[in-house]
C-alpha atoms as a PDB file:
ATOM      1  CA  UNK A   1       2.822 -35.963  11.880  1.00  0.00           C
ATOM      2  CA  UNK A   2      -0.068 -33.915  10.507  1.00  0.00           C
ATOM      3  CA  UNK A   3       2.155 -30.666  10.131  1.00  0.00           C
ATOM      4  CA  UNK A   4       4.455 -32.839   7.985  1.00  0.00           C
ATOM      5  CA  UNK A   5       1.879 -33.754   5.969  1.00  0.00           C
ATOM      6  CA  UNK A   6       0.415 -30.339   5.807  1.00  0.00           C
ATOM      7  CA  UNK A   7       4.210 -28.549   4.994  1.00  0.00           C
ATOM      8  CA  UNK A   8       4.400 -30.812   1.835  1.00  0.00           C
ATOM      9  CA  UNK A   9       1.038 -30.340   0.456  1.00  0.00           C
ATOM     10  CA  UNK A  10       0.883 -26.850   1.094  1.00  0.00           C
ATOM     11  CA  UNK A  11       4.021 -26.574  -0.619  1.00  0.00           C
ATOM     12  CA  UNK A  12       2.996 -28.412  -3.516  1.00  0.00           C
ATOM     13  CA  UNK A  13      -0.407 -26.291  -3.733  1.00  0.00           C
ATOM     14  CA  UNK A  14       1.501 -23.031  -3.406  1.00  0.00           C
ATOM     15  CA  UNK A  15       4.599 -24.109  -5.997  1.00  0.00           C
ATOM     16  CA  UNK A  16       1.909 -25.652  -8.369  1.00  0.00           C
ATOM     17  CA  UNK A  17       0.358 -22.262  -8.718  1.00  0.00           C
ATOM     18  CA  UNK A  18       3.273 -20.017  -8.086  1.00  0.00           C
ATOM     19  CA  UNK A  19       4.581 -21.878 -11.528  1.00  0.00           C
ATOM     20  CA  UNK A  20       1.219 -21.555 -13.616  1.00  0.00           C
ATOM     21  CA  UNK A  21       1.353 -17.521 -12.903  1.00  0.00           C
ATOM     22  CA  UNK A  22       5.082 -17.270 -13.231  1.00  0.00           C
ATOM     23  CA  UNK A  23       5.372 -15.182  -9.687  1.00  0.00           C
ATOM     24  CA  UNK A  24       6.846 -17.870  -7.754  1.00  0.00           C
ATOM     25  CA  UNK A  25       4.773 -19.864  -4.824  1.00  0.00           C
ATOM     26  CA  UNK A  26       6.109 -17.904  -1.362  1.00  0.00           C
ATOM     27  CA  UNK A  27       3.186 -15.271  -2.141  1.00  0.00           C
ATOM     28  CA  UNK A  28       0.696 -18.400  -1.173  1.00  0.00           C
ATOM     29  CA  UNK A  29       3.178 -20.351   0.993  1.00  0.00           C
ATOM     30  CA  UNK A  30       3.527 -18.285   3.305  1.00  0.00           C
ATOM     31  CA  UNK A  31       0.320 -17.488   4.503  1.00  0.00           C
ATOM     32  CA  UNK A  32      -0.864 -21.167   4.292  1.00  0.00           C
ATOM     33  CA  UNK A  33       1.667 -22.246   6.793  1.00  0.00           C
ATOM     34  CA  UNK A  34       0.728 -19.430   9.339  1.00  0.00           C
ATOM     35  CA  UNK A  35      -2.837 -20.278   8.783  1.00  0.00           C
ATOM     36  CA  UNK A  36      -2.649 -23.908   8.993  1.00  0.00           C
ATOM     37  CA  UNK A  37       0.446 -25.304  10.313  1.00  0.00           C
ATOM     38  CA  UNK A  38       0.277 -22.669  12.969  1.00  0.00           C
ATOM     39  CA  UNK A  39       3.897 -22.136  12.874  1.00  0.00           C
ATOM     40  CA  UNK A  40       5.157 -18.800  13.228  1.00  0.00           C
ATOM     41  CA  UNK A  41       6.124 -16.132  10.511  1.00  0.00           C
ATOM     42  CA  UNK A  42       9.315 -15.940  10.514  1.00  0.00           C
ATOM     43  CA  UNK A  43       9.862 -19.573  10.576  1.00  0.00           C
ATOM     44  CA  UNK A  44       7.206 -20.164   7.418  1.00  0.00           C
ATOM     45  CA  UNK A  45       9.295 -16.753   5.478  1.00  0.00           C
ATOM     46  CA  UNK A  46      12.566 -19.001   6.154  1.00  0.00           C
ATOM     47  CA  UNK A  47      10.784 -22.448   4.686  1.00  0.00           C
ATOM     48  CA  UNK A  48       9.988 -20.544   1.613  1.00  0.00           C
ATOM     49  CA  UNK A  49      13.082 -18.808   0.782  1.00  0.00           C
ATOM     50  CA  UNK A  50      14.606 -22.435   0.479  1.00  0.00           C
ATOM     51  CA  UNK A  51      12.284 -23.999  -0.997  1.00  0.00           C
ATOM     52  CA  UNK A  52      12.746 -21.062  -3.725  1.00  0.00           C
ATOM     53  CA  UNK A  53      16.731 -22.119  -3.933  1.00  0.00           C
ATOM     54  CA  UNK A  54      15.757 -25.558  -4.961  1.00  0.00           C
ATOM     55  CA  UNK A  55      12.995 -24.519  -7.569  1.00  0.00           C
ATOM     56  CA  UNK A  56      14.698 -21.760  -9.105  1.00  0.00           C
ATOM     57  CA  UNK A  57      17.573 -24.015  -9.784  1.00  0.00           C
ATOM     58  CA  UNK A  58      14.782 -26.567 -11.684  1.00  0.00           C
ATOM     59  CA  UNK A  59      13.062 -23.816 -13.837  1.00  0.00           C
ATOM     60  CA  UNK A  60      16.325 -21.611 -14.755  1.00  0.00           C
ATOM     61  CA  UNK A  61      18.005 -24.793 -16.305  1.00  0.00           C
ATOM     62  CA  UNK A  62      15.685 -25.091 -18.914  1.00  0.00           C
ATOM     63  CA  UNK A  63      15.850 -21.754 -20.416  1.00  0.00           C
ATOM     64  CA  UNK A  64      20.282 -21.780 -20.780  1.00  0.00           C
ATOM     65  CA  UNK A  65      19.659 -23.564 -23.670  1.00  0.00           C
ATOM     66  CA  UNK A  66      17.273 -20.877 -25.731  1.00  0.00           C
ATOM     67  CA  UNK A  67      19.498 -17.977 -24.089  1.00  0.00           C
ATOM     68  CA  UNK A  68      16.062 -16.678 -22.693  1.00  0.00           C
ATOM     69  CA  UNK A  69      17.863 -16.492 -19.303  1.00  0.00           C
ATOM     70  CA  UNK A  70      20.225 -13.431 -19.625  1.00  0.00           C
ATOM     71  CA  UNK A  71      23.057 -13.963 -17.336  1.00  0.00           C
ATOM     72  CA  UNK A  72      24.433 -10.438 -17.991  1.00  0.00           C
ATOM     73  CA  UNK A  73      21.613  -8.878 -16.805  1.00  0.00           C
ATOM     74  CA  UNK A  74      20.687 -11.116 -13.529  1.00  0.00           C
ATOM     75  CA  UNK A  75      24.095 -10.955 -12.327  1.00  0.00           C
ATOM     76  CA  UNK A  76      24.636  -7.008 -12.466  1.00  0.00           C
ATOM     77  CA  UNK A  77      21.208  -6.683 -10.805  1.00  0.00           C
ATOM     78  CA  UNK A  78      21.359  -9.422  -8.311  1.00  0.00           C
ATOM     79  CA  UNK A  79      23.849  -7.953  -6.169  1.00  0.00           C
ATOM     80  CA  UNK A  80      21.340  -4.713  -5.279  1.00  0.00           C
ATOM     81  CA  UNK A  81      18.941  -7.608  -4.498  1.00  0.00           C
ATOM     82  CA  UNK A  82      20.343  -9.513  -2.113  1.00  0.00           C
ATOM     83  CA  UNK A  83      21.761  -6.407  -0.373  1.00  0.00           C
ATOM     84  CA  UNK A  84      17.882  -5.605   0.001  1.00  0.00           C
ATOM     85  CA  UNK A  85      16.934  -9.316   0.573  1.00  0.00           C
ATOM     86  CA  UNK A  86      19.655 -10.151   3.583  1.00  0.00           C
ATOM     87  CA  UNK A  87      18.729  -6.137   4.813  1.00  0.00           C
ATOM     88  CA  UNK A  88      14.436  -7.580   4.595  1.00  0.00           C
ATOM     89  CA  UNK A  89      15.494 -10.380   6.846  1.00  0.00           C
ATOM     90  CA  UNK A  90      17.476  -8.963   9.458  1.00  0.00           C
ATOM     91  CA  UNK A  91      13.922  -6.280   9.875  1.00  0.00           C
ATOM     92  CA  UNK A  92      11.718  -9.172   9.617  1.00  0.00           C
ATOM     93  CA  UNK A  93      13.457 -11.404  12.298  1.00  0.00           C
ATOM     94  CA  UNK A  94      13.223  -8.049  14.832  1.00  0.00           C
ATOM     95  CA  UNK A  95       9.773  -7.494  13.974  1.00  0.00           C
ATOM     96  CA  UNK A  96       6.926  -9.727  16.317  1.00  0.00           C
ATOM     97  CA  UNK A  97       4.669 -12.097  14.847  1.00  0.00           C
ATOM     98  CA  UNK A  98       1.687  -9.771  15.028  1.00  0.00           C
ATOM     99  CA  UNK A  99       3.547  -6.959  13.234  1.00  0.00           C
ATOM    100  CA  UNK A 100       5.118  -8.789  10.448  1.00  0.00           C
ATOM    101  CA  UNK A 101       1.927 -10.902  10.078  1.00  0.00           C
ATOM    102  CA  UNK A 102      -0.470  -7.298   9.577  1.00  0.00           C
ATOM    103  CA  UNK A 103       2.471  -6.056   6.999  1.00  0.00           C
ATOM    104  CA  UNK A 104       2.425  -9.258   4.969  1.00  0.00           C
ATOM    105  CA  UNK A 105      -1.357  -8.826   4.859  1.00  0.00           C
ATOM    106  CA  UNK A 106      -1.158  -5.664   3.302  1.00  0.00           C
ATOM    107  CA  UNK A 107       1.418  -6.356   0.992  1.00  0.00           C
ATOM    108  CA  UNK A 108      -0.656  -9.307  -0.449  1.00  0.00           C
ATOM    109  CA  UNK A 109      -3.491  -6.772  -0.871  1.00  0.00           C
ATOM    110  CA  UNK A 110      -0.663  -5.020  -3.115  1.00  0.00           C
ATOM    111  CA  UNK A 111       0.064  -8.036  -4.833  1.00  0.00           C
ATOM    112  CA  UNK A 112      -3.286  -8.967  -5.369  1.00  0.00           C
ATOM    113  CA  UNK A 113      -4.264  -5.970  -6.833  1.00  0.00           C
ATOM    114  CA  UNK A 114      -1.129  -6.136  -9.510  1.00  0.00           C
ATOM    115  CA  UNK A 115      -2.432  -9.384 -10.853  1.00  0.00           C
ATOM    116  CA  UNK A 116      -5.738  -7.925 -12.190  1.00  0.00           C
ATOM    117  CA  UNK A 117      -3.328  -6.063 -14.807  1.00  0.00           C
ATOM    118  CA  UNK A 118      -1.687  -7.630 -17.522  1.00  0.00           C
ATOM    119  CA  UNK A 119       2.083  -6.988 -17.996  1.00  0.00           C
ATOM    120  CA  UNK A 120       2.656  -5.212 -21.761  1.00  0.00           C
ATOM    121  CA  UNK A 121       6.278  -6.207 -23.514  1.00  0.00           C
ATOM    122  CA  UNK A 122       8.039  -3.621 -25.612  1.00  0.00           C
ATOM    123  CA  UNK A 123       7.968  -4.938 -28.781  1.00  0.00           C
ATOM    124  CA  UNK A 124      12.012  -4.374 -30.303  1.00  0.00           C
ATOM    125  CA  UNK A 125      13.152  -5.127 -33.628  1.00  0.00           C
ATOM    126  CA  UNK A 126      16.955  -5.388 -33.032  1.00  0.00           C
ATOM    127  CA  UNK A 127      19.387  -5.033 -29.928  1.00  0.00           C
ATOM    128  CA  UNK A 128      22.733  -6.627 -28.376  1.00  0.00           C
ATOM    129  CA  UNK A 129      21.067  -9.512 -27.181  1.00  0.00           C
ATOM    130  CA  UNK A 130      18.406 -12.156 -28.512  1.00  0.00           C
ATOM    131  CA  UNK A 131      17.312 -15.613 -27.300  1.00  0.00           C
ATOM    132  CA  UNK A 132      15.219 -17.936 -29.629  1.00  0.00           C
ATOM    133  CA  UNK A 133      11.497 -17.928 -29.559  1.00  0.00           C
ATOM    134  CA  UNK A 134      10.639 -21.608 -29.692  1.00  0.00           C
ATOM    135  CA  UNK A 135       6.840 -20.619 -29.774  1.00  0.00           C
ATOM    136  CA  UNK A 136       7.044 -18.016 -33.210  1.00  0.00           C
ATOM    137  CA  UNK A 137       9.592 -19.722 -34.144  1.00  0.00           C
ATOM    138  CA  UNK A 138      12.260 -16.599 -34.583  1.00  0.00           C
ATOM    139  CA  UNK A 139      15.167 -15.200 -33.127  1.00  0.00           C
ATOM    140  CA  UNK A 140      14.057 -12.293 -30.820  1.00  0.00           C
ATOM    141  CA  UNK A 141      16.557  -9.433 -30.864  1.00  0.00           C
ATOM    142  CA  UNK A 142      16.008  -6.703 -27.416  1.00  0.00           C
ATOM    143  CA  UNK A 143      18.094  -4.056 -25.571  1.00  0.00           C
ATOM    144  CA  UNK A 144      18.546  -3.591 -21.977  1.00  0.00           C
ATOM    145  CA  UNK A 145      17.559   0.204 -20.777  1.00  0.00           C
ATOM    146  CA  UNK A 146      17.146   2.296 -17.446  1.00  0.00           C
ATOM    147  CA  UNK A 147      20.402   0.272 -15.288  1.00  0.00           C
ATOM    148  CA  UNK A 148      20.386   2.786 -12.726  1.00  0.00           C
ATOM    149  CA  UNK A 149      16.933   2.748 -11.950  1.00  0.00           C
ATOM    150  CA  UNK A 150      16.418  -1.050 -12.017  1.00  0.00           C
ATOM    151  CA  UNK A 151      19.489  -1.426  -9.707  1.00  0.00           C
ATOM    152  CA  UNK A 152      16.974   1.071  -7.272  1.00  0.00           C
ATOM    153  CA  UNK A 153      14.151  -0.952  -7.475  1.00  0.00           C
ATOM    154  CA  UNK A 154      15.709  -4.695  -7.604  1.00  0.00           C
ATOM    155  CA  UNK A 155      17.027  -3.734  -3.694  1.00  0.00           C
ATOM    156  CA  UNK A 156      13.388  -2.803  -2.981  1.00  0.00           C
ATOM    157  CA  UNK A 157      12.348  -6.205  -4.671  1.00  0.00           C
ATOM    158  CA  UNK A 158      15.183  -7.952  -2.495  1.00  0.00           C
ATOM    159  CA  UNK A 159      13.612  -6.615   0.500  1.00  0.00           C
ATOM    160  CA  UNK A 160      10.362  -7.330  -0.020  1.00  0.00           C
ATOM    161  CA  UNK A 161      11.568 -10.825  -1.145  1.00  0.00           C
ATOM    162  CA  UNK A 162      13.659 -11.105   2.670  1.00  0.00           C
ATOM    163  CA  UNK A 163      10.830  -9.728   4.843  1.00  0.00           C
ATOM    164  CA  UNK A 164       7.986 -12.180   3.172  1.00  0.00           C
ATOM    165  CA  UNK A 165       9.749 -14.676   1.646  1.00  0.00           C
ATOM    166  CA  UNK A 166       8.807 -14.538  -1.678  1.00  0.00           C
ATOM    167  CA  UNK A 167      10.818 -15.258  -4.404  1.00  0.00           C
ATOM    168  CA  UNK A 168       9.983 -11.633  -5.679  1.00  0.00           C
ATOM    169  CA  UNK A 169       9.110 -12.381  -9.235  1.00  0.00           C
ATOM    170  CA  UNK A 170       5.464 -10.627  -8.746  1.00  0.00           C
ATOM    171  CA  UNK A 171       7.918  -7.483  -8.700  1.00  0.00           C
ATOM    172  CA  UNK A 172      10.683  -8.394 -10.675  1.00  0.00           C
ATOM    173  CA  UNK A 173       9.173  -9.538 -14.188  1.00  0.00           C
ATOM    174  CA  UNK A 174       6.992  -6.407 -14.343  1.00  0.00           C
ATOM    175  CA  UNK A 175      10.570  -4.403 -13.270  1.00  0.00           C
ATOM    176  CA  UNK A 176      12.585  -5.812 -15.718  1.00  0.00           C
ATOM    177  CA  UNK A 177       9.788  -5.481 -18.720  1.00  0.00           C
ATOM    178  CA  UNK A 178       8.759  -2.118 -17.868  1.00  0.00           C
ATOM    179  CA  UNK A 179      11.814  -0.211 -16.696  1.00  0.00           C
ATOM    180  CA  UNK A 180      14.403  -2.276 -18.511  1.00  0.00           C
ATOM    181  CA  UNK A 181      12.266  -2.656 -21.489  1.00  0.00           C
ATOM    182  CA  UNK A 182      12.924  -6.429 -22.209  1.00  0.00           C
ATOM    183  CA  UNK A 183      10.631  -9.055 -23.668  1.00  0.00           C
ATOM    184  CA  UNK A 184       8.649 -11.193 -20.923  1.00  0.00           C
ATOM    185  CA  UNK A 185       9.921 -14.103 -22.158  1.00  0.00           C
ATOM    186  CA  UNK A 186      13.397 -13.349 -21.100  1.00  0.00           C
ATOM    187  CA  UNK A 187      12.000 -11.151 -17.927  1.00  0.00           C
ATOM    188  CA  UNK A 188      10.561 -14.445 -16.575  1.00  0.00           C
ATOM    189  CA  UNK A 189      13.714 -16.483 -16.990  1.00  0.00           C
ATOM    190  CA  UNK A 190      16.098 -13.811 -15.785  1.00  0.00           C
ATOM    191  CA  UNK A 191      13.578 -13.005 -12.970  1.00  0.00           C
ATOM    192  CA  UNK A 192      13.581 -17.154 -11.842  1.00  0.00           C
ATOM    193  CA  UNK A 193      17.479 -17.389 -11.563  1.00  0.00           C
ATOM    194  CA  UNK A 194      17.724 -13.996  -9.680  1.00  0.00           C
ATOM    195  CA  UNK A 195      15.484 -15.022  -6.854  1.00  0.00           C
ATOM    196  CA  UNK A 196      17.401 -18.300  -6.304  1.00  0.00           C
ATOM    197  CA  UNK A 197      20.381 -16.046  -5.413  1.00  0.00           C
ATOM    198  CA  UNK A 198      18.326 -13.785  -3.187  1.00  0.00           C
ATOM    199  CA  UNK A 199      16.687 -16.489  -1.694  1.00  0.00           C
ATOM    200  CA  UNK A 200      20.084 -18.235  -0.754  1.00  0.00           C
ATOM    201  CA  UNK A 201      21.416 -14.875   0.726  1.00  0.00           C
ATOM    202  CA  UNK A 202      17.537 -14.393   2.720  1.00  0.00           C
ATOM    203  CA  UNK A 203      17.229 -18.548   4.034  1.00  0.00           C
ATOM    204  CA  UNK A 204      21.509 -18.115   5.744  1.00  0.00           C
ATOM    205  CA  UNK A 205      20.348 -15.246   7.556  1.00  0.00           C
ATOM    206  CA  UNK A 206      17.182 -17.387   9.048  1.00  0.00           C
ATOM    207  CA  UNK A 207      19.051 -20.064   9.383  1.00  0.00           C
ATOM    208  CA  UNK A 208      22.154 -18.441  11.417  1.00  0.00           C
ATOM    209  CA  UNK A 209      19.404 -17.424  13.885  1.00  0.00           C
ATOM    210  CA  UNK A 210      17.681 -21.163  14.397  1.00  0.00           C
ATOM    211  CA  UNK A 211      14.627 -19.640  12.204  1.00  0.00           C
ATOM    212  CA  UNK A 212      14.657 -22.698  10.152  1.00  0.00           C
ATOM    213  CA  UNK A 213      13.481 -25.790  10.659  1.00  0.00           C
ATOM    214  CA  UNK A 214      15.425 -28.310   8.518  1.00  0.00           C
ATOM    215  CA  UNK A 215      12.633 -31.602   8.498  1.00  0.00           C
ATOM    216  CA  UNK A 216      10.024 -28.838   7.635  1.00  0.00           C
ATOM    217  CA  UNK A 217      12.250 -27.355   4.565  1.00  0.00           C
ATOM    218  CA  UNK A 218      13.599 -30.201   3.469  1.00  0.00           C
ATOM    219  CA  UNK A 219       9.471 -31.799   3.374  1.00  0.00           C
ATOM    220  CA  UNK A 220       8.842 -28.289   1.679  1.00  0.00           C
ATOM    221  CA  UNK A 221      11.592 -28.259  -0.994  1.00  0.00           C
ATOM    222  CA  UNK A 222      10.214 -32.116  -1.877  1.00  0.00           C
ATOM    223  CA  UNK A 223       6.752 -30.705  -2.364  1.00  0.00           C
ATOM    224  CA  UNK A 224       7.835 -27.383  -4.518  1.00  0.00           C
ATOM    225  CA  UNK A 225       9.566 -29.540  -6.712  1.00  0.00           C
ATOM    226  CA  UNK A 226       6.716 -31.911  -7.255  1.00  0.00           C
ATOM    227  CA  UNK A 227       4.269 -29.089  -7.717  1.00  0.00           C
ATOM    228  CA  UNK A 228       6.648 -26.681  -9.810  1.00  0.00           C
ATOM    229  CA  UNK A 229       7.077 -29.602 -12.349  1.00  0.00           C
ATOM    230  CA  UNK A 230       2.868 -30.156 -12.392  1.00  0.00           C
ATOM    231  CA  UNK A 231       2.435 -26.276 -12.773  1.00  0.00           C
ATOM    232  CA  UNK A 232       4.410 -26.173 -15.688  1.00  0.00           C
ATOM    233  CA  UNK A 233       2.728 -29.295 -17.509  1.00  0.00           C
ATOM    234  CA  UNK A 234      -0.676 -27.464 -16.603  1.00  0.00           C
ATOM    235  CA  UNK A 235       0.251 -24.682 -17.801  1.00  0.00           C
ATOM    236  CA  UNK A 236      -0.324 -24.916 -21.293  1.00  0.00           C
ATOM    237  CA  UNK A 237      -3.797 -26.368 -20.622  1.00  0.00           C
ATOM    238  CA  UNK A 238      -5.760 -23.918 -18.526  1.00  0.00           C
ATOM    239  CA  UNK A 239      -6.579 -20.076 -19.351  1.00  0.00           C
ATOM    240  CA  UNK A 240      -4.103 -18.024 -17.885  1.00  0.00           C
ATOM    241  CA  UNK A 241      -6.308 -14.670 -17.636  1.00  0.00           C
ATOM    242  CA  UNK A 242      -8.772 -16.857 -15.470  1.00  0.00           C
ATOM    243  CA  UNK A 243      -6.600 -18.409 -13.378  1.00  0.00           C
ATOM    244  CA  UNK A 244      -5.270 -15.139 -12.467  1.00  0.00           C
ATOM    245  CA  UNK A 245      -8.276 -13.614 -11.611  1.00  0.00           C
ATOM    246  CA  UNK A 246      -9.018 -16.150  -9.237  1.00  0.00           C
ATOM    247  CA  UNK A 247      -5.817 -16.019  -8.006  1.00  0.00           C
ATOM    248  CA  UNK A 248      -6.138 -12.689  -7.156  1.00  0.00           C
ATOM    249  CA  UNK A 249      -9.143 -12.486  -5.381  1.00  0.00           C
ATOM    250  CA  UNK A 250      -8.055 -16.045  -3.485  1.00  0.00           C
ATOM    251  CA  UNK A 251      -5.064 -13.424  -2.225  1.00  0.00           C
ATOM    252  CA  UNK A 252      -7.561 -11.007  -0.918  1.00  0.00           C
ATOM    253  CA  UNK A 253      -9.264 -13.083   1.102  1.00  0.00           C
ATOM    254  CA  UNK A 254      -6.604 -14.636   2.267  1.00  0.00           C
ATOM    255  CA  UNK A 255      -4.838 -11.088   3.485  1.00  0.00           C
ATOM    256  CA  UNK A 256      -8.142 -10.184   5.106  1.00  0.00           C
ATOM    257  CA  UNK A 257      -7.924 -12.943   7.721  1.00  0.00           C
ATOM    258  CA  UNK A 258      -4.113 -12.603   8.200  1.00  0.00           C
ATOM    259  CA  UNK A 259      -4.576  -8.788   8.986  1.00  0.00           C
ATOM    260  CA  UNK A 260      -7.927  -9.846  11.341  1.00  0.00           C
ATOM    261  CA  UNK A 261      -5.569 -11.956  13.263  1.00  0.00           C
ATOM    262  CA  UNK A 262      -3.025  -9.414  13.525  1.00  0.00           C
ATOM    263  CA  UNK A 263      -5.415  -7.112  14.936  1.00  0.00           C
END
C-alpha cells in the first residue's frame, strides 16, 4: 500500500515541477521511483512515458486556441522522434538495471548542467506563421529554419526520451529555438504535443514486454495530472531563474547517488 501511495505523490512532485520549468516531470520521476519505490528501471522509464501521454494531452489543448502549438512543425518532426524513441526502448529493455541506472545518472548530470543556461529566442519580425501573444498583447510573426538538421537531432531527442523516459522537452525546446529558430513560446507548445506522440510509441513497446505495471501507471497518470495543473497555477507566482537553479543542483545530487548505486 505504501508504494501506491509513494507512485502518486512522487508523480505529483515530479509533474508539479516538470510543469513550472517547462521540461516535463520524467527527468525527476524517474529517479524517485528507483530510489524510493525500489522498483526497477525499466519498469519506472515505462510509468513515466504514460504518464507523459496523459499530460501532454492536458497542456497541448490549451495552446490550439492561440496557434502557439504549430502542428506543421510537430508532425514533420515527430516521426524522426519516435523512430529514435521506440529504437531508445528496445536498448533500454536489453540493458540491466545497473547499466541503464549508471547511464541515466550521467545523463541527468547533462541535464543538470543545461538548466544553469538560459535558452535565447530569435527575435523575427515577419514569417509564414504567427500565433498570438496573449502576454504583449501582439501577433508574433516567425519562420521555421534548419529541417534537415532538426529531423537529426529530434531522433536523438526520441532516444533519449525511450531509454529514460522523459518526455524530452529539456532537449527539444532548446532544439527547436536554436536550430529551427522559433520563438519559445511556440517551442514549448510544439515541444509538449510532440512528446505525447513519442511517449505513446516508447510506453507500447514497455508494455508489449510486461514492463508496465498498469495499477502503478494508472496511480501515476492521476498524480501528473493533479500536479501538472498546480505547476502551472504556481507558475506565475515563483521566480523562475531560482527555481531552476535549485532544480539543477537537486538533479546533481540526485545523479550522484544513482551512479553510487550503480557502481
Amino acid at each position: 500500500m505504501i508504494d501506491y501511495l509513494f507512485v502518486v505523490l512522487i508523480s505529483f512532485f515530479a509533474s508539479g515541477i516538470g510543469a513550472l520549468l517547462g521540461i516535463g516531470g520524467g527527468v525527476i520521476m524517474v529517479p524517485l521511483f528507483v530510489l524510493f519505490v525500489k522498483m526497477p528501471i525499466q519498469n519506472a522509464v515505462a510509468i513515466s512515458l504514460f504518464t507523459i501521454v496523459g499530460t501532454s494531452t492536458l497542456v497541448s489543448s490549451k495552446f490550439i486556441k492561440n496557434k502557439a502549438l504549430n502542428l506543421e512543425l510537430g508532425l514533420s518532426l515527430e516521426l524522426a522522434t519516435t523512430v529514435g524513441a521506440i529504437g531508445g526502448s528496445l536498448i533500454a529493455l536489453r540493458l540491466t538495471h545497473r547499466t541503464l541506472s549508471l547511464m541515466f545518472g550521467l545523463f541527468l548530470f547533462f541535464v543538470s548542467f543545461s538548466m544553469f543556461r538560459k535558452v535565447k529566442e530569435t527575435d523575427t519580425k515577419a514569417g509564414k506563421y504567427s500565433y498570438f501573444d496573449e502576454k504583449e498583447k501582439k501577433e508574433i510573426f516567425y519562420d521555421v529554419k534548419n529541417m534537415p538538421a532538426a529531423y537529426l537531432l529530434s531522433s536523438v531527442a526520441g532516444l533519449a526520451s525511450g531509454m529514460f523516459g522523459i518526455g524530452g522537452g529539456v532537449l527539444k525546446v532548446p532544439l527547436l529555438v536554436k536550430v529551427c529558430k522559433i520563438p519559445i513560446k511556440v517551442a514549448t507548445a510544439t515541444s509538449g504535443f510532440m512528446v505525447g506522440i513519442t511517449a505513446s510509441a516508447a510506453a507500447y513497446v514497455y508494455f508489449s514486454k510486461g514492463s508496465l505495471n498498469p495499477y502503478f501507471a494508472f496511480l501515476g497518470l492521476v498524480g501528473s495530472l493533479l500536479g501538472s495543473k498546480c505547476g502551472v497555477v504556481v507558475h506565475s507566482k515563483i521566480k523562475a531563474d531560482l527555481l531552476r537553479k535549485v532544480f539543477a543542483f537537486s538533479l546533481i545530487a540526485i545523479a550522484l547517488f544513482m551512479i553510487a548505486r550503480a557502481l
